[in-house]
C-alpha atoms as a PDB file:
ATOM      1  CA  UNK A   1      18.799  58.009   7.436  1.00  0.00           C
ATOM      2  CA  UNK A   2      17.104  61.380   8.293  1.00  0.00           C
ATOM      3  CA  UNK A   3      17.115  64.442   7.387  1.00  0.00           C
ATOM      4  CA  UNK A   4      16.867  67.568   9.559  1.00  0.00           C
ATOM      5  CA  UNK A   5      14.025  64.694  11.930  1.00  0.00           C
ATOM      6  CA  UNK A   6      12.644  63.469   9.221  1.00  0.00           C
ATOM      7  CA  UNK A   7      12.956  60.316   7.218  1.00  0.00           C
ATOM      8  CA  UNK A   8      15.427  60.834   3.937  1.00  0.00           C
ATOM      9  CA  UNK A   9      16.444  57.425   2.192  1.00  0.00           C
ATOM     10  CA  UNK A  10      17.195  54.122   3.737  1.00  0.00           C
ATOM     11  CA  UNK A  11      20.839  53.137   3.552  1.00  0.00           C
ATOM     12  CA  UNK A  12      22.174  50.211   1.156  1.00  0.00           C
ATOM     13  CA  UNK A  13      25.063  48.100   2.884  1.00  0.00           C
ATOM     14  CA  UNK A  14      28.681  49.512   1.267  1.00  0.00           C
ATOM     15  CA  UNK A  15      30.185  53.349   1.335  1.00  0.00           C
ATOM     16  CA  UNK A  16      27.300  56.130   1.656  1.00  0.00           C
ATOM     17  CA  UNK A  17      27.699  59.607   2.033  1.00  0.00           C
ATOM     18  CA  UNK A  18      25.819  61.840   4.035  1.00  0.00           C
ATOM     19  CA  UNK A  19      26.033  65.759   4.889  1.00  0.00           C
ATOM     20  CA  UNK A  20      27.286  66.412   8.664  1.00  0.00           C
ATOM     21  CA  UNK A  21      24.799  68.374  10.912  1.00  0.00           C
ATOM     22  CA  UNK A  22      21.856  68.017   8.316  1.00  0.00           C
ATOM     23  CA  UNK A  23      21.709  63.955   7.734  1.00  0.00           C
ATOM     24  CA  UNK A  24      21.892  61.274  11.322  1.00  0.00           C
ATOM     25  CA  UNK A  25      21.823  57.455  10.669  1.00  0.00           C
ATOM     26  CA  UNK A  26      18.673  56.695  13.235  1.00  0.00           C
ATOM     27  CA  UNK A  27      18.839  52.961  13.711  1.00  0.00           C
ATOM     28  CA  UNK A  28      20.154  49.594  11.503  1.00  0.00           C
ATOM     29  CA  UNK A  29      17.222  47.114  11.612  1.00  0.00           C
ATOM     30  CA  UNK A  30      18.653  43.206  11.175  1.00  0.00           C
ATOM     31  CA  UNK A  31      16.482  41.805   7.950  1.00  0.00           C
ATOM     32  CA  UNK A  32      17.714  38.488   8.827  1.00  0.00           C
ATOM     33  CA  UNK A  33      14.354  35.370   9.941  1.00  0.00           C
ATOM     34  CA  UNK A  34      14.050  35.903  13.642  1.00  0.00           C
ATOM     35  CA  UNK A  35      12.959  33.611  15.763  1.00  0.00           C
ATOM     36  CA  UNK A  36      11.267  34.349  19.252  1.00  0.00           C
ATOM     37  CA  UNK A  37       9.475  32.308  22.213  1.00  0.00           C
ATOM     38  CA  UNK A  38       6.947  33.987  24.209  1.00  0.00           C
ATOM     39  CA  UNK A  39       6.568  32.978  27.854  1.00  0.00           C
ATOM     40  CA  UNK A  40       3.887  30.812  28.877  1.00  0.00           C
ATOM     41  CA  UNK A  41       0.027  32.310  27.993  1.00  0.00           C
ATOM     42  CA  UNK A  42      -3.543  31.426  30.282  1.00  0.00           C
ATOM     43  CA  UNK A  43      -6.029  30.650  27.600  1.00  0.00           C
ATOM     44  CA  UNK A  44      -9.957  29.778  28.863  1.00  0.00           C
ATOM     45  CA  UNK A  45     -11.137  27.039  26.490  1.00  0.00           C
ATOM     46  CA  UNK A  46     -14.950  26.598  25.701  1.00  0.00           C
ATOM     47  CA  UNK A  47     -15.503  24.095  28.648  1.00  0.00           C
ATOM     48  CA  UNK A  48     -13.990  26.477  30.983  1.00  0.00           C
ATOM     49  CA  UNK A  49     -10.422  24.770  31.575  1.00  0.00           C
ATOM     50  CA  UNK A  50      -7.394  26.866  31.775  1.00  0.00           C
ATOM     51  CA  UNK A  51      -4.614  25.701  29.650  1.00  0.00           C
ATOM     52  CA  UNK A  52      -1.055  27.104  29.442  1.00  0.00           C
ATOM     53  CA  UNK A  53       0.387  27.911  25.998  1.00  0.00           C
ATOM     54  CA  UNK A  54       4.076  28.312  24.532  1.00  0.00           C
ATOM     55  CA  UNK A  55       4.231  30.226  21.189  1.00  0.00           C
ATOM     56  CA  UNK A  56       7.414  30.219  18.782  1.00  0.00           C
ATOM     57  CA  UNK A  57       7.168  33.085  15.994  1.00  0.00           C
ATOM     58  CA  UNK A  58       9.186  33.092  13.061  1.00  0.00           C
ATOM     59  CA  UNK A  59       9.442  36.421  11.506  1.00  0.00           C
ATOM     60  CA  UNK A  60      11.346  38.488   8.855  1.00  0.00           C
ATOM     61  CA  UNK A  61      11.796  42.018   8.472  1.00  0.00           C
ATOM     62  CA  UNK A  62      11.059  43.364   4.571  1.00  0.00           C
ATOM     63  CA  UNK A  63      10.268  47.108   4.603  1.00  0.00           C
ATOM     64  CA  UNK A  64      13.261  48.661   7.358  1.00  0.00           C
ATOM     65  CA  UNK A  65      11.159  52.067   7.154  1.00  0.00           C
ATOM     66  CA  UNK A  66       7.831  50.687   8.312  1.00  0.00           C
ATOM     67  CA  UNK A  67       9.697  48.385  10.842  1.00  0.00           C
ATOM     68  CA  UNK A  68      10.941  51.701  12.222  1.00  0.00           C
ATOM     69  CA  UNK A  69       8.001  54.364  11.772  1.00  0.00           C
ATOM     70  CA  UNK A  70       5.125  52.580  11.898  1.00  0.00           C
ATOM     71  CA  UNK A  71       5.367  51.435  15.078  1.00  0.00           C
ATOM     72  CA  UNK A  72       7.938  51.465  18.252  1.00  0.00           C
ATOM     73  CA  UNK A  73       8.723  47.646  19.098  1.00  0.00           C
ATOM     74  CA  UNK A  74       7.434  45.203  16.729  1.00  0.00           C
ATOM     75  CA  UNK A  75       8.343  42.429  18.148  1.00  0.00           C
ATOM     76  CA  UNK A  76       6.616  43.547  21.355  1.00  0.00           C
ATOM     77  CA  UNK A  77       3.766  43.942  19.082  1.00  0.00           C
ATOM     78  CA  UNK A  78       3.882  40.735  17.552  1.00  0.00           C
ATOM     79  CA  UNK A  79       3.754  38.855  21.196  1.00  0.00           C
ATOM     80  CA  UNK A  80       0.645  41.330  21.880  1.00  0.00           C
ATOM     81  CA  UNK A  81      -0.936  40.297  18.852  1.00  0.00           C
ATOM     82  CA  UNK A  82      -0.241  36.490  19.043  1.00  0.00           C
ATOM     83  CA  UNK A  83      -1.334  36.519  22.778  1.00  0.00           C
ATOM     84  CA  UNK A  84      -4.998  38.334  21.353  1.00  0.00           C
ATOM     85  CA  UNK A  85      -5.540  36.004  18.458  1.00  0.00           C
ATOM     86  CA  UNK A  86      -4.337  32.851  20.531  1.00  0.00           C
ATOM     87  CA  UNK A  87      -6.946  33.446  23.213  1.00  0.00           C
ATOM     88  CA  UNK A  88      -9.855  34.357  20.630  1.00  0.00           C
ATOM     89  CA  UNK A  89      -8.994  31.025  18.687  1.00  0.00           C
ATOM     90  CA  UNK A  90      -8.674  28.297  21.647  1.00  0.00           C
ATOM     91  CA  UNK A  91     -11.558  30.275  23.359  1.00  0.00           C
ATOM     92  CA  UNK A  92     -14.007  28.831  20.716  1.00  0.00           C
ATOM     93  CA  UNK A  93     -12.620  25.192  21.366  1.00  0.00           C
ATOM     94  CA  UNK A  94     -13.004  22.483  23.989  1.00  0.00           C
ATOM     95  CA  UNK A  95      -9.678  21.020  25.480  1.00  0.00           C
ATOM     96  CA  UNK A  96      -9.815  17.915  23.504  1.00  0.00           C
ATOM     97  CA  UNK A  97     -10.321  19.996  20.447  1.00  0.00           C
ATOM     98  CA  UNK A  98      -7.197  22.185  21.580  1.00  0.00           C
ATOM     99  CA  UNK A  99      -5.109  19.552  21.816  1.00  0.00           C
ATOM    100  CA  UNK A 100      -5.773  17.715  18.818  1.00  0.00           C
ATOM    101  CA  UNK A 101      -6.177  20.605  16.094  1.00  0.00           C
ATOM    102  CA  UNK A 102      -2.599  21.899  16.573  1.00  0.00           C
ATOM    103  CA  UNK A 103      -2.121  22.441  13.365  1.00  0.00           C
ATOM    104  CA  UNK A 104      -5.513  24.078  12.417  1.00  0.00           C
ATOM    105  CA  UNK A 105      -4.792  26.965  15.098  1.00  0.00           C
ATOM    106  CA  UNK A 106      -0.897  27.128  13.855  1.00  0.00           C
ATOM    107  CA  UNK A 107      -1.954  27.764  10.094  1.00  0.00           C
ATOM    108  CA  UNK A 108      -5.040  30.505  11.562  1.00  0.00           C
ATOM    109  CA  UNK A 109      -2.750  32.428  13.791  1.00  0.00           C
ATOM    110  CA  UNK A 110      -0.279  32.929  11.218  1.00  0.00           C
ATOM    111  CA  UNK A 111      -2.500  33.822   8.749  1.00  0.00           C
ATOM    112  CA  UNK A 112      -3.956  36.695  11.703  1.00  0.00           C
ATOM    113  CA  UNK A 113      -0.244  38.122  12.104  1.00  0.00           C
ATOM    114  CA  UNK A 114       1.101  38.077   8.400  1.00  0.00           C
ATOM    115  CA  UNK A 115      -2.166  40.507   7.614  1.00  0.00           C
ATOM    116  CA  UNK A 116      -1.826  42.460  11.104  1.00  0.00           C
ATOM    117  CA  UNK A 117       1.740  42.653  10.400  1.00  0.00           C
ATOM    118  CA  UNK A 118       2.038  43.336   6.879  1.00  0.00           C
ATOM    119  CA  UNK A 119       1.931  47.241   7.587  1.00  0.00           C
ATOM    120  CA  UNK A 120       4.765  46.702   9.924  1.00  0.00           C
ATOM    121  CA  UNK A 121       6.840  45.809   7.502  1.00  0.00           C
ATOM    122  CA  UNK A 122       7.031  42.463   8.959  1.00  0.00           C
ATOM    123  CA  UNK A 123       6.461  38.580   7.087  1.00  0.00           C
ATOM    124  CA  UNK A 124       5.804  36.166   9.582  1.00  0.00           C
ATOM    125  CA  UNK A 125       6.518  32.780   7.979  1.00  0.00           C
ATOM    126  CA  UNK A 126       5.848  30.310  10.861  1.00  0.00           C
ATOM    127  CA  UNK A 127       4.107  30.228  14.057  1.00  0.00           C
ATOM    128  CA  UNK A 128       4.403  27.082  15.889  1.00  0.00           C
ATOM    129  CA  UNK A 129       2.565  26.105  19.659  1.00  0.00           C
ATOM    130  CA  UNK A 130       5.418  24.417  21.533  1.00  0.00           C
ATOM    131  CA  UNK A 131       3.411  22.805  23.717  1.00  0.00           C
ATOM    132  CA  UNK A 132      -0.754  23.080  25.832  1.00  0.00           C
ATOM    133  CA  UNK A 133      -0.615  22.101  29.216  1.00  0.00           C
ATOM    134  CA  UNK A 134      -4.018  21.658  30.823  1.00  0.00           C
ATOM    135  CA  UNK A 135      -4.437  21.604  34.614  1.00  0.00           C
ATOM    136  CA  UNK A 136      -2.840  19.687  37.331  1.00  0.00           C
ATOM    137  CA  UNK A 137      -6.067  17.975  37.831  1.00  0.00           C
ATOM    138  CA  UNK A 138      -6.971  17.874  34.190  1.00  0.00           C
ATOM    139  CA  UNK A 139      -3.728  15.970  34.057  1.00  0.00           C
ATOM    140  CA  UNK A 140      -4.426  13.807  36.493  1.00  0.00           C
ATOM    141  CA  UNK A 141      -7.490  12.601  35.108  1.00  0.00           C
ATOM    142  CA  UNK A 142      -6.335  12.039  31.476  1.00  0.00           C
ATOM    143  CA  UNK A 143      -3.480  10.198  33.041  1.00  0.00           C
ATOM    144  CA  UNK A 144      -5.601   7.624  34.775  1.00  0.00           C
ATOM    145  CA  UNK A 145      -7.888   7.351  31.663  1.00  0.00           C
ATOM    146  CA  UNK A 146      -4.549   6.327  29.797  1.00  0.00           C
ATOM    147  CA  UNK A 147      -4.091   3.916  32.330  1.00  0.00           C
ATOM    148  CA  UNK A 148      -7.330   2.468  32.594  1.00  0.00           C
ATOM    149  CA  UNK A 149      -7.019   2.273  28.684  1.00  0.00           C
ATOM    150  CA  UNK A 150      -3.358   0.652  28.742  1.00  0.00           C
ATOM    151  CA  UNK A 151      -4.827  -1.989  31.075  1.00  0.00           C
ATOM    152  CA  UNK A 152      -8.050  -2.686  29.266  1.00  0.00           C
ATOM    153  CA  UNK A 153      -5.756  -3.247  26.323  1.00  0.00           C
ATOM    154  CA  UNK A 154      -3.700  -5.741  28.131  1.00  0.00           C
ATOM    155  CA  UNK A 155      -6.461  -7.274  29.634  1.00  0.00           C
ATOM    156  CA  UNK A 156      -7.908  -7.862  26.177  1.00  0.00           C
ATOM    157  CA  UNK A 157      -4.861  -9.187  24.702  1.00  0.00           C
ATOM    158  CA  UNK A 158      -4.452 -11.394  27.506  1.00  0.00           C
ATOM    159  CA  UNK A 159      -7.753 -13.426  26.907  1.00  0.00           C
ATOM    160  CA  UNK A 160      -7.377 -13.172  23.371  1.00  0.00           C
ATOM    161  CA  UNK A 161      -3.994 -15.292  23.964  1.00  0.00           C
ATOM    162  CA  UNK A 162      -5.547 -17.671  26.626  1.00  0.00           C
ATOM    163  CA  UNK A 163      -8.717 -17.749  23.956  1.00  0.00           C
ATOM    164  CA  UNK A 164      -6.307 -19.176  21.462  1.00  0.00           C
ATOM    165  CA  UNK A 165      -4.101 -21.331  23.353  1.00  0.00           C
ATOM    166  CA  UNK A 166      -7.127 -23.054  24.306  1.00  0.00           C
ATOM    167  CA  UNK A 167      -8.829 -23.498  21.434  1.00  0.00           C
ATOM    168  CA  UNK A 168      -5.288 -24.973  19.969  1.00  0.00           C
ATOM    169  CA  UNK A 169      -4.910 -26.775  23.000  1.00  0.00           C
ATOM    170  CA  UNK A 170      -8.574 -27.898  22.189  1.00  0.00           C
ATOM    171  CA  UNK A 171      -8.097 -28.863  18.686  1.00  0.00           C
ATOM    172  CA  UNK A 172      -4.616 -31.216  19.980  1.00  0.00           C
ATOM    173  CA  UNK A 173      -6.882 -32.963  21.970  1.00  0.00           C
ATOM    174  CA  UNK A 174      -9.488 -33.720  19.445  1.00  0.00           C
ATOM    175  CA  UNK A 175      -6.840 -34.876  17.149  1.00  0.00           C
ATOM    176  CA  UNK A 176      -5.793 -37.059  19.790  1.00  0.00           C
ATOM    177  CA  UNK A 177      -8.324 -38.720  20.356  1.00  0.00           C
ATOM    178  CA  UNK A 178      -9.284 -39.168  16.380  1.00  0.00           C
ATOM    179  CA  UNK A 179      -6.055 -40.647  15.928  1.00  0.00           C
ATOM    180  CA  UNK A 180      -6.403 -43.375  19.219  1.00  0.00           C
ATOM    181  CA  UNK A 181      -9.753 -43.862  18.399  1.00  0.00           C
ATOM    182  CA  UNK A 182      -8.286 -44.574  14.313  1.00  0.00           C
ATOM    183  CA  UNK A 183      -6.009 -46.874  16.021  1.00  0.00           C
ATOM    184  CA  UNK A 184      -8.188 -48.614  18.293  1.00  0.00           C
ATOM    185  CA  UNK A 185     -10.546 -49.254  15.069  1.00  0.00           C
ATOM    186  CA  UNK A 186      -7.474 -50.465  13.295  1.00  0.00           C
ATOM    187  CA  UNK A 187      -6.257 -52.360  15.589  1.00  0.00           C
ATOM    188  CA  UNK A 188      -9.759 -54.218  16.201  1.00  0.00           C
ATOM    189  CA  UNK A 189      -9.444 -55.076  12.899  1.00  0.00           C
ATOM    190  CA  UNK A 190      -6.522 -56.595  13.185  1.00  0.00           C
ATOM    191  CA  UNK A 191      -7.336 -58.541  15.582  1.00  0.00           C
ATOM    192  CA  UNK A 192     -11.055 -59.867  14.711  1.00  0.00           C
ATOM    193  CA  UNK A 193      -9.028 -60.444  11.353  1.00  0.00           C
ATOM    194  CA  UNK A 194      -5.953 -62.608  13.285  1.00  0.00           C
ATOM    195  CA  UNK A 195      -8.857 -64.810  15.372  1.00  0.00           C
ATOM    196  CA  UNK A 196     -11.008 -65.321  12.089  1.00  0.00           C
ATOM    197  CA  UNK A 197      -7.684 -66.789  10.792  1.00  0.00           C
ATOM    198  CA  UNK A 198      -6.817 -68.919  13.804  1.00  0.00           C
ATOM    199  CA  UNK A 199     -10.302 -70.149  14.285  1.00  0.00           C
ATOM    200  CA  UNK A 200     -10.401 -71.228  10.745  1.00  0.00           C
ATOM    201  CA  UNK A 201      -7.198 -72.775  10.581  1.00  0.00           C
ATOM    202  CA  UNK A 202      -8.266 -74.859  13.935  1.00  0.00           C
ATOM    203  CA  UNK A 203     -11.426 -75.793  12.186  1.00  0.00           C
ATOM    204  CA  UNK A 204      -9.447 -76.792   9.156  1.00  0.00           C
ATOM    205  CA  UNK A 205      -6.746 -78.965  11.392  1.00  0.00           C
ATOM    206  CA  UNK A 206     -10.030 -80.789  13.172  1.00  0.00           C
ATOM    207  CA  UNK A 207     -12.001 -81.472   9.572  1.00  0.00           C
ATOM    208  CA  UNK A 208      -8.544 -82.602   8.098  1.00  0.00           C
ATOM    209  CA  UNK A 209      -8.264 -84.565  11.399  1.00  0.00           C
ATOM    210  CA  UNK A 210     -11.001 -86.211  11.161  1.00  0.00           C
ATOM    211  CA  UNK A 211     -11.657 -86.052  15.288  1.00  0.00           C
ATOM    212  CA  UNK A 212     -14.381 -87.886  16.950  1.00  0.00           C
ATOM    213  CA  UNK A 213     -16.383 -87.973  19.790  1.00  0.00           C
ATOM    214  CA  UNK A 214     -13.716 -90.051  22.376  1.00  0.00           C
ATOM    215  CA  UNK A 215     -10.608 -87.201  21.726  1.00  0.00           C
ATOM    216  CA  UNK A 216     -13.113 -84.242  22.065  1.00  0.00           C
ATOM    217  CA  UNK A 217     -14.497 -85.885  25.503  1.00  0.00           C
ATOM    218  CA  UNK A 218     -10.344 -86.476  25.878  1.00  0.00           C
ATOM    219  CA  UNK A 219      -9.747 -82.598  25.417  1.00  0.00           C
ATOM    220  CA  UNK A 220     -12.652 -81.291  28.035  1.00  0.00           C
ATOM    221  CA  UNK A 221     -11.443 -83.435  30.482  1.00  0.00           C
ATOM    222  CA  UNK A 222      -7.679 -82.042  30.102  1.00  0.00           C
ATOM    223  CA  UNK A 223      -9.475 -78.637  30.299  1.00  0.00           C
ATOM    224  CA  UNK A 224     -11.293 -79.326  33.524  1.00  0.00           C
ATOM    225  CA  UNK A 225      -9.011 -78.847  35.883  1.00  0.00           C
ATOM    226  CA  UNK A 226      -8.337 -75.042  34.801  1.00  0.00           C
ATOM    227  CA  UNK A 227     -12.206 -74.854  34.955  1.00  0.00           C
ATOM    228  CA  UNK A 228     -12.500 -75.942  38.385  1.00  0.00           C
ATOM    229  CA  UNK A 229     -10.015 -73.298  39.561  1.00  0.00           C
ATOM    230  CA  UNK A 230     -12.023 -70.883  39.197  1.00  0.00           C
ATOM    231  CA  UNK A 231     -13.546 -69.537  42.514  1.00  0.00           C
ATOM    232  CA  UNK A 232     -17.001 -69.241  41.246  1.00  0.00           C
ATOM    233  CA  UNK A 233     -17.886 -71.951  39.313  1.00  0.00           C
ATOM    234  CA  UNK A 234     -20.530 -74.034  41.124  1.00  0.00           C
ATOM    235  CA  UNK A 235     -22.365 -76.344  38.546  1.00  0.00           C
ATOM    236  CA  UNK A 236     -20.766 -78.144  35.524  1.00  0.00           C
ATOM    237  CA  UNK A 237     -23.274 -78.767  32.727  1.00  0.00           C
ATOM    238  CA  UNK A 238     -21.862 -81.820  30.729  1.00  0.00           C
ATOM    239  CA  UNK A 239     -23.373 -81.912  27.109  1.00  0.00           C
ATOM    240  CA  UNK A 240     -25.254 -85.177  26.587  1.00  0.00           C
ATOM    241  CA  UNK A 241     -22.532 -86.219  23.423  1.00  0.00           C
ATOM    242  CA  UNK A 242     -20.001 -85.307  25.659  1.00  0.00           C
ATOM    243  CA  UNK A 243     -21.750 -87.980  28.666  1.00  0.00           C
ATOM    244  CA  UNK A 244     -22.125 -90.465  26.143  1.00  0.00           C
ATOM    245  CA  UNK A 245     -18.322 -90.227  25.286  1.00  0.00           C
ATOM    246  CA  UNK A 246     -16.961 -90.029  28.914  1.00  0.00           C
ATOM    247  CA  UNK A 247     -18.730 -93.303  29.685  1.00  0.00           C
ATOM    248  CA  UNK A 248     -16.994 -94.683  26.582  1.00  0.00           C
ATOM    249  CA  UNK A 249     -13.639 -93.824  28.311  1.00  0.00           C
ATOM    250  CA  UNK A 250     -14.183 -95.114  31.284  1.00  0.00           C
ATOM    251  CA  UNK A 251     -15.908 -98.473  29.793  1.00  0.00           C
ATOM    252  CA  UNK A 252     -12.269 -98.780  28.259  1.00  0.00           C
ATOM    253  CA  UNK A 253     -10.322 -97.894  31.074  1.00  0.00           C
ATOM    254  CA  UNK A 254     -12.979-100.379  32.967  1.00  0.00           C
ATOM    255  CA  UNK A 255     -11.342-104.094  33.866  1.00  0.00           C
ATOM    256  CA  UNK A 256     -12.288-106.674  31.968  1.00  0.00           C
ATOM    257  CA  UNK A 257     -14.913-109.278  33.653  1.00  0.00           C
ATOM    258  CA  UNK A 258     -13.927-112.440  34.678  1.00  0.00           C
END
C-alpha cells in the first residue's frame, strides 16, 4: 500500500483498513513457486559450435516490496540474467563438455541468479536445461558415429558368438574322436583277446588230439581248392613234411601190385 506515492506498509491477507484519497493498494504480487520456460537461446561453445538451449526457472517471491520497487519486471529480469550467465558458462566449454556436464552448469547458474536475485526479493530454487541441441550437421555426424559404434558392437558380438560356437563345436569333435578312438582301443582288445582264446583252444583240441602228419596233409589238401581260387596265386610252395605226407596218401590210395 502507499501513501500519498510513496510506499506505506505491505498488506497481510484478511480485513485492512486504509484512509480514502491518502492510502492506494498499488499491486498484489503472487508469493506462490513459479515456474517459467524461456524460448530457445544461441550459445557459442569453446570449439565454435552453436548450440540451442531451453531453460526452466523455478522461482519464489519472499520480499513483495523489493519484488515491486527494486525493479520493474523481474521475471523479465530473471530470463535476462539466465540468458547472460548461460552464455558466459557454456562459452568456456566444448560441445561434448556441454552436453555431458548438465548438471555442473544447472547447480552454477542457479547459484548466479539466487545471489543476482536476492535483492529482488526473489529465491530461485531450481534451474533446469530442458534440452542442447547442436547443429544440423553436428547432428548428423554424431548420428553416424552412433551408428558406426552400434555396428562395431554387433560386429564384435557376432564373432565373439561364431568364436565360441566353434571352439564348442571344436571341443565335440575332439571328444569324438577320444571316445572312437577309446573304443577302437577297446575293441582291439577284445578282439586280440577273443583270437588268443580261439587259437589256444585249437592248439589245445590238436595236442589233446594227438594229430599227425597224414590228417594235417588231409586238412591242406581240403583247403586247396579255396587257395586256388584266388586270381593271383601263381606258385604253391608245399612244405617238405607236408610232401612227405601227401606221398603217404597217395601210396595208400595206390593199388596194390600184383
Amino acid at each position: 500500500m502507499e501513501r500519498l506515492g510513496r510506499y506505506h506498509r505491505t498488506l497481510q491477507p484478511g480485513l485492512n483498513f486504509i484512509v480514502p484519497f491518502i492510502d492506494r493498494v498499488f499491486m498484489g504480487v503472487d508469493m506462490r513457486e513459479r515456474v517459467v520456460s524461456f524460448p530457445p537461446q544461441p550459445v557459442i561453445t569453446q570449439d565454435n559450435l552453436v548450440v540451442s538451449i531451453d531453460t526452466v526457472v523455478f522461482f519464489q517471491v519472499t520480499e513483495p516490496k523489493s519484488a515491486t520497487y527494486e525493479i520493474q519486471d523481474f521475471v523479465r529480469g530473471i530470463e535476462q540474467l539466465t540468458v547472460t550467465t548461460l552464455r558466459n558458462l557454456v562459452g568456456g566449454l566444448d560441445l561434448e563438455q556441454a552436453l555431458t556436464s548438465r548438471d555442473s552448469i544447472n547447480a552454477q547458474l542457479r547459484g548466479v541468479l539466487d545471489e543476482a536475485t536476492g535483492k529482488w526479493g526473489v529465491r530461485v530454487n531450481r534451474v533446469e536445461l530442458k534440452a542442447i541441441d547442436p547443429p544440423p550437421s553436428v547432428q548428423e555426424s554424431m548420428e553416424k558415429q552412433m551408428r558406426a559404434e552400434r555396428e562395431k558392437r554387433a560386429a564384435i558380438l557376432t564373432a565373439e558368438g561364431e568364436k565360441q560356437s566353434q571352439i564348442l563345436t571344436a571341443e565335440g569333435a575332439r571328444q569324438a574322436e577320444i571316445l572312437k578312438a577309446e573304443g577302437d582301443a577297446k575293441a582291439a582288445v577284445l578282439r586280440a583277446k577273443g583270437e588268443a582264446e580261439a587259437v589256444g583252444t585249437v592248439f589245445a583240441a590238436v595236442h589233446a588230439g594227438n594229430i599227425d602228419s597224414d590228417i594235417l596233409a588231409y586238412l591242406y589238401m581240403q583247403q586247396l581248392p579255396q587257395i586256388a581260387n584266388g586270381t593271383a596265386n601263381k606258385v604253391w610252395v608245399l612244405p617238405a613234411e607236408l610232401s612227405g605226407a601227401i606221398e603217404k596218401i597217395s601210396a595208400a590210395f595206390r593199388p596194390p601190385a600184383k
